[in-house]
C-alpha atoms as a PDB file:
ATOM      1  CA  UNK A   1     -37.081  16.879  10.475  1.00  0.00           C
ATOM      2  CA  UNK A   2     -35.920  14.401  12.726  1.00  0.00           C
ATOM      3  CA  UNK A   3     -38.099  13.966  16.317  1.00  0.00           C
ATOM      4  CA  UNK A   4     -35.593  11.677  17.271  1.00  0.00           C
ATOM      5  CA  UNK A   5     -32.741  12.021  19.899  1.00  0.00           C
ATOM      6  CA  UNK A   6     -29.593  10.929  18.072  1.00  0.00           C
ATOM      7  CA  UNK A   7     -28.461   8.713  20.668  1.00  0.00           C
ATOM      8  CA  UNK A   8     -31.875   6.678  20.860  1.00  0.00           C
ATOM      9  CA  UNK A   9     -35.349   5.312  19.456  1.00  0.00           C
ATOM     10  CA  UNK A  10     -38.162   6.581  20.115  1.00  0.00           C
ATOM     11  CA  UNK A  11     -40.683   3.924  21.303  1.00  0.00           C
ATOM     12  CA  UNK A  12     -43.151   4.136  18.681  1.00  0.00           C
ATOM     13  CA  UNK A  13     -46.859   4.863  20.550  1.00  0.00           C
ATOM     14  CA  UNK A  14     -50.825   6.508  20.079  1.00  0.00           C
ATOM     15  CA  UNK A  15     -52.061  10.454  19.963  1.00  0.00           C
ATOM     16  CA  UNK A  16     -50.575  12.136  22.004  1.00  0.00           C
ATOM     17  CA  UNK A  17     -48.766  13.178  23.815  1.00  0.00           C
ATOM     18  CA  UNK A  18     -45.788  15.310  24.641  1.00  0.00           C
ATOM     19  CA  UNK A  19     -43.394  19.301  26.416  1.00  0.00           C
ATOM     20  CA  UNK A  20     -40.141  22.025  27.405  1.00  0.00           C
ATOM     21  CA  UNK A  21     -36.969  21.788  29.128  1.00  0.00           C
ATOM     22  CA  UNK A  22     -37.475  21.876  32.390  1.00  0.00           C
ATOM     23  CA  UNK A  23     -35.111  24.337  34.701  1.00  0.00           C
ATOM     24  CA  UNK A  24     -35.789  21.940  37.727  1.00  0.00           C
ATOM     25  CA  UNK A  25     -36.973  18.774  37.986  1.00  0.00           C
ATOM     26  CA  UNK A  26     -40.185  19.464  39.782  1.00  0.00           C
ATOM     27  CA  UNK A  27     -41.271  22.242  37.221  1.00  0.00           C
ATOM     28  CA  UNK A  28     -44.882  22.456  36.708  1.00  0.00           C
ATOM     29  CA  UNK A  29     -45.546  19.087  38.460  1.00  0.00           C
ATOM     30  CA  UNK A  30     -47.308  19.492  41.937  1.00  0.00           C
ATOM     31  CA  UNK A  31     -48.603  16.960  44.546  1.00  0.00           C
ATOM     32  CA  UNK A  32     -51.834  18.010  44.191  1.00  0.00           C
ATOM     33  CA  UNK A  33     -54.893  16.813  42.469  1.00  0.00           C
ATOM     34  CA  UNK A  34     -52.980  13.285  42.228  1.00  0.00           C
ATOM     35  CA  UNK A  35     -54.229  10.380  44.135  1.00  0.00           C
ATOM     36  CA  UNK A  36     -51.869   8.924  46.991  1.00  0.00           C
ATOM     37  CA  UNK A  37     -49.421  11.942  45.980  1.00  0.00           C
ATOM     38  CA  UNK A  38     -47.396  11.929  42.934  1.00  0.00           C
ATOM     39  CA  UNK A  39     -47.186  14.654  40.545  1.00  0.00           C
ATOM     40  CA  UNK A  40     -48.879  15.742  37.732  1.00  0.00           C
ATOM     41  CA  UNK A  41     -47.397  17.111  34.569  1.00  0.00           C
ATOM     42  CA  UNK A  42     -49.077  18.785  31.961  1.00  0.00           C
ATOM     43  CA  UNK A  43     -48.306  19.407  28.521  1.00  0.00           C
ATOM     44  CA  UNK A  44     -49.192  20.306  24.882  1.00  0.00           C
ATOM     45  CA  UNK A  45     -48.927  17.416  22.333  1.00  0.00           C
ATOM     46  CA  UNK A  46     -48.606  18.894  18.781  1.00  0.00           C
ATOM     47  CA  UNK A  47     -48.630  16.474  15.318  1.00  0.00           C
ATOM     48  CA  UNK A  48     -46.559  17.034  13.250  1.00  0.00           C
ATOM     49  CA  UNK A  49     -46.343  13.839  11.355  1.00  0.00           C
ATOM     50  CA  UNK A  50     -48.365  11.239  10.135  1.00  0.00           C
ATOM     51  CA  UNK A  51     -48.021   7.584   9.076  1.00  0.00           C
ATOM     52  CA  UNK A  52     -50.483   5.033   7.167  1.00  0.00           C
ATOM     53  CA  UNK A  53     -53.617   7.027   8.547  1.00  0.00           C
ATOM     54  CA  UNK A  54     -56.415   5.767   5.856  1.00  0.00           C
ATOM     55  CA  UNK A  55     -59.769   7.412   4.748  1.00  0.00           C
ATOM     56  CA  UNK A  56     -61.874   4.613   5.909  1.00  0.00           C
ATOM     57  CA  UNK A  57     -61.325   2.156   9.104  1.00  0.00           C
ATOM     58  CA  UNK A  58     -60.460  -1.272   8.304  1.00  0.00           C
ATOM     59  CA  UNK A  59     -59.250  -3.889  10.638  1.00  0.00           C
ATOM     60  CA  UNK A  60     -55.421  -4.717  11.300  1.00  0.00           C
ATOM     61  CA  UNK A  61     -54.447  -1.109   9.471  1.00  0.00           C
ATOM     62  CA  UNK A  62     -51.523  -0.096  11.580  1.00  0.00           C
ATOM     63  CA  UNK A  63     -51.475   4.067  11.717  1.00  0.00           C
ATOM     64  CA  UNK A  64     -49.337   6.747  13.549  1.00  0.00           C
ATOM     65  CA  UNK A  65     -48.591  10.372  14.769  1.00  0.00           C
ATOM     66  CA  UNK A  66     -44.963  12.186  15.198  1.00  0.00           C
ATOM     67  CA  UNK A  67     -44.964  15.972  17.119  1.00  0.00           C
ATOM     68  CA  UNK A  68     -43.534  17.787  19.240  1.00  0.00           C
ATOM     69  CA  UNK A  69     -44.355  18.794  22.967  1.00  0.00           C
ATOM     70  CA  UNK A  70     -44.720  21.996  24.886  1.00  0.00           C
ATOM     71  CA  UNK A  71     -45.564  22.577  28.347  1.00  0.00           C
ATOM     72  CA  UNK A  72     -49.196  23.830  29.154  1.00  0.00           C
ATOM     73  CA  UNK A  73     -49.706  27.662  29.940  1.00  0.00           C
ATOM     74  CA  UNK A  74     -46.109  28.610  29.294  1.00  0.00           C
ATOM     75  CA  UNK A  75     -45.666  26.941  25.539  1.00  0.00           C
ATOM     76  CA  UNK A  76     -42.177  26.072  26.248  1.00  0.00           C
ATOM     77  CA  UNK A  77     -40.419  23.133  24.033  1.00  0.00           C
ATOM     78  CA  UNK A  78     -40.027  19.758  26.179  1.00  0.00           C
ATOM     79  CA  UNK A  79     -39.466  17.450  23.767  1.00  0.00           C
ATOM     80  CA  UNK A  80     -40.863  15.205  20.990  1.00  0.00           C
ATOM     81  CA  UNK A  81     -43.845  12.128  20.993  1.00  0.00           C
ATOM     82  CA  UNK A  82     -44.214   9.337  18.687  1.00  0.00           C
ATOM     83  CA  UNK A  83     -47.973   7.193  18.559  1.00  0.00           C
ATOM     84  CA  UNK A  84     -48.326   3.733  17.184  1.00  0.00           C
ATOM     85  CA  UNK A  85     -52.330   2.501  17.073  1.00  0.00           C
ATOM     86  CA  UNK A  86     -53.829  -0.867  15.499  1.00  0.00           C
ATOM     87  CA  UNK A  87     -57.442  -0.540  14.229  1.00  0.00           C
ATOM     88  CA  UNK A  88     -58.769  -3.675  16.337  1.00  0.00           C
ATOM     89  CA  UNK A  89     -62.605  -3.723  14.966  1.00  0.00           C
ATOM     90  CA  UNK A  90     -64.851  -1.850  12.729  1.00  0.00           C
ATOM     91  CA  UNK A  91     -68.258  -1.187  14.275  1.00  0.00           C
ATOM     92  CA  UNK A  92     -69.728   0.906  11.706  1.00  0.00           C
ATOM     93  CA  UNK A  93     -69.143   3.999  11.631  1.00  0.00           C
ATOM     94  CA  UNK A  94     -66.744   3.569  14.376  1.00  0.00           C
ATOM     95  CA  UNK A  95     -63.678   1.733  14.729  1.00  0.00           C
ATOM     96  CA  UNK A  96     -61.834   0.319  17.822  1.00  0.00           C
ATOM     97  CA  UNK A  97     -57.984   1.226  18.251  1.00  0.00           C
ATOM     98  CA  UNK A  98     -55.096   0.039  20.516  1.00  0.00           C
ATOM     99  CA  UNK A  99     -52.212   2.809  20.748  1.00  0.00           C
ATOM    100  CA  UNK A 100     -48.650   3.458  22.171  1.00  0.00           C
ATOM    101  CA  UNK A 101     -47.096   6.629  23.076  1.00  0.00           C
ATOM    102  CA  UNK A 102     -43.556   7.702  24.025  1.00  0.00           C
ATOM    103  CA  UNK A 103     -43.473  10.929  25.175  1.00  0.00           C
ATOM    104  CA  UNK A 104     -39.203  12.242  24.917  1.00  0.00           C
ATOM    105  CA  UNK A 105     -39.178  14.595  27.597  1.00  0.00           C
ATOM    106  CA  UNK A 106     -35.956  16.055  28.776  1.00  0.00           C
ATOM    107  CA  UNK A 107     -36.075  14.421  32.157  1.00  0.00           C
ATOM    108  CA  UNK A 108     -36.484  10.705  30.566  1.00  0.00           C
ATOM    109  CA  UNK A 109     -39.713   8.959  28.443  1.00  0.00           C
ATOM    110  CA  UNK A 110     -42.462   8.027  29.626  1.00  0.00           C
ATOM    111  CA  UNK A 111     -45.376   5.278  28.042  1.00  0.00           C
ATOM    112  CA  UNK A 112     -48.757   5.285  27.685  1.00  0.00           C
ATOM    113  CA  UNK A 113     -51.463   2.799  26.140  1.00  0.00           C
ATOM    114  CA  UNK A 114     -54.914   2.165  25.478  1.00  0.00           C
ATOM    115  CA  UNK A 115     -57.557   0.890  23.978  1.00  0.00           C
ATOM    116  CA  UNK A 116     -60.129   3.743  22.493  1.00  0.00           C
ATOM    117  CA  UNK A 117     -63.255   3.848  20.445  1.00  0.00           C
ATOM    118  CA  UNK A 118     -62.643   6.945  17.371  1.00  0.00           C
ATOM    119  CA  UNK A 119     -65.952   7.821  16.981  1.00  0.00           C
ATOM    120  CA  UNK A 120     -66.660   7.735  12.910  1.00  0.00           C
ATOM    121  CA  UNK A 121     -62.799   6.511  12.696  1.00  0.00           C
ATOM    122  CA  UNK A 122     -61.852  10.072  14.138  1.00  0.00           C
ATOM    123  CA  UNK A 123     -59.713  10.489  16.999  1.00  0.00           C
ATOM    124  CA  UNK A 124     -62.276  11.070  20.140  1.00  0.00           C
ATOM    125  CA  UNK A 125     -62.090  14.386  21.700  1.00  0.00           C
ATOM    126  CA  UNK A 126     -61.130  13.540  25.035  1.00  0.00           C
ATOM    127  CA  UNK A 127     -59.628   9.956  26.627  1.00  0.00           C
ATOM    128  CA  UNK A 128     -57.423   8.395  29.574  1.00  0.00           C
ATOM    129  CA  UNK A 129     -55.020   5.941  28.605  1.00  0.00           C
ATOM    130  CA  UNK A 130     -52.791   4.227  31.545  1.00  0.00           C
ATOM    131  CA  UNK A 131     -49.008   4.954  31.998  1.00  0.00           C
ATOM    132  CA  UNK A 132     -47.228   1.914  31.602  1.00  0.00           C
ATOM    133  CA  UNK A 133     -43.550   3.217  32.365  1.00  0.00           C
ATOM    134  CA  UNK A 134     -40.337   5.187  31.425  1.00  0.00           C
ATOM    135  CA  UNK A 135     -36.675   6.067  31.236  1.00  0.00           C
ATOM    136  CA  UNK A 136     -34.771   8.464  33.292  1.00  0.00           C
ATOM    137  CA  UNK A 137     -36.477  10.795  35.857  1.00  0.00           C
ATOM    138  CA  UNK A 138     -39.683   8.266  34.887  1.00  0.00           C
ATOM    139  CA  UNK A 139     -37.659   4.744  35.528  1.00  0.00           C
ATOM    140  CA  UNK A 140     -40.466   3.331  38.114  1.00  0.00           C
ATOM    141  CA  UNK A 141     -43.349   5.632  36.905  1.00  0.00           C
ATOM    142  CA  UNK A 142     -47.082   4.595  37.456  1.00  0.00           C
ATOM    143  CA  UNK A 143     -49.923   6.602  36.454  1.00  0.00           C
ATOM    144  CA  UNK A 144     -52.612   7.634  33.857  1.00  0.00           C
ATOM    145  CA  UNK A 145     -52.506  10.774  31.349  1.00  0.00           C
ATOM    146  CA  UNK A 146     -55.884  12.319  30.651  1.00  0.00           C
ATOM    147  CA  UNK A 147     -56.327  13.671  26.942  1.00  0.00           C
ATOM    148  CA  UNK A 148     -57.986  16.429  25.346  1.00  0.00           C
ATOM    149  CA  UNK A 149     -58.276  17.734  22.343  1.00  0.00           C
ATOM    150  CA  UNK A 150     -57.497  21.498  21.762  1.00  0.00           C
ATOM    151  CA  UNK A 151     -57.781  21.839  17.977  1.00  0.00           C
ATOM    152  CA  UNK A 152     -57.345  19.662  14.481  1.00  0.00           C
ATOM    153  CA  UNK A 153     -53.496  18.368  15.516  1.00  0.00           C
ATOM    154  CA  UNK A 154     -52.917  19.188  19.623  1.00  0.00           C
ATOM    155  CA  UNK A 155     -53.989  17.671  22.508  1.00  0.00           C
ATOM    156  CA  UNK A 156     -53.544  19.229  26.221  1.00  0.00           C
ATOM    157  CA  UNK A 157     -52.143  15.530  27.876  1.00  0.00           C
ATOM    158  CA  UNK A 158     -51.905  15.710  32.012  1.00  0.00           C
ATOM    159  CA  UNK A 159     -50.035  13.116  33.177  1.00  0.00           C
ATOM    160  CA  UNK A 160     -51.256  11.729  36.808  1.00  0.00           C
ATOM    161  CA  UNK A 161     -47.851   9.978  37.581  1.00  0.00           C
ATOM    162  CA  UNK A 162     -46.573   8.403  40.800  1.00  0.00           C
ATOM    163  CA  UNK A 163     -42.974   6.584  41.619  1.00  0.00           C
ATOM    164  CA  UNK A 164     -41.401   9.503  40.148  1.00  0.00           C
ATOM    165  CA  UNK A 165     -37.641   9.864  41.108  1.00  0.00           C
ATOM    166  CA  UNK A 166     -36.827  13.530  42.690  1.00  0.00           C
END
């Protein structure tokens, strides 16, 4: 099954994130609860995919997660994600990852990255990892997206984003 949009890459990045078409471009982000305004959207982040994910943690072992994306409370489809993490360190029994998301909304992509301790080389159950940009209705975008885990292969992800266009 291809995650992909025909027309473009998807910028390879780490757990995930990312959601549904959206009927306006303000639907189910707010102003609230975001610092200096902004807006938050929040999401489901489902894996569907996996890449080069080993059974024991060892340095410079590149690994990955494809899924798709739903928005929170409503579970409708808004698009795909793609994750990209380097195990940095070992530190018995946990291990010490730097990841990259792309979230492929329908509004434009945003980017996300971070450095995380997995916890016995296992995903941790919740994070924050910074927003580092996007495409589209995300061009300028500045934020963080807050992680948690729901079960085995979702995440809920709420982006905190400012600079987004209207």
């Amino acid at each position: 099954m291809n995650l992909l949009r025909p027309k473009g890459t998807l910028a390879v990045g780490a757990l995930a994130l990312s959601a549904a078409m959206l009927t306006t471009t303000t639907a189910m982000a707010t102003k609230e609860a975001t610092p200096r305004g902004g807006k938050v959207l929040d999401i489901v982040s489902e894996t569907t995919g996996t890449f080069g994910v080993p059974p024991d943690a060892v340095a410079g072992t590149q690994f990955g997660f494809t899924g798709k994306n739903s928005l929170y409370g409503t579970g409708k489809p808004f698009g795909t994600f793609g994750v990209q993490c380097l195990i940095m360190a070992v530190e018995t029994p946990d291990s010490v990852s730097q990841c990259i998301e792309t979230f492929d909304t329908p509004r434009g992509q945003i980017t996300v990255q971070g450095i995380k301790t997995d916890p016995e080389n296992q995903q941790p159950d919740e994070f924050t990892e910074a927003v580092t940009g996007g495409t589209g209705l995300y061009a300028y975008v500045t934020g963080y997206a807050d992680f948690s885990r729901l079960n085995d292969s979702s995440y809920r992800v709420v982006f905190h984003l400012r600079n987004v266009k209207y």
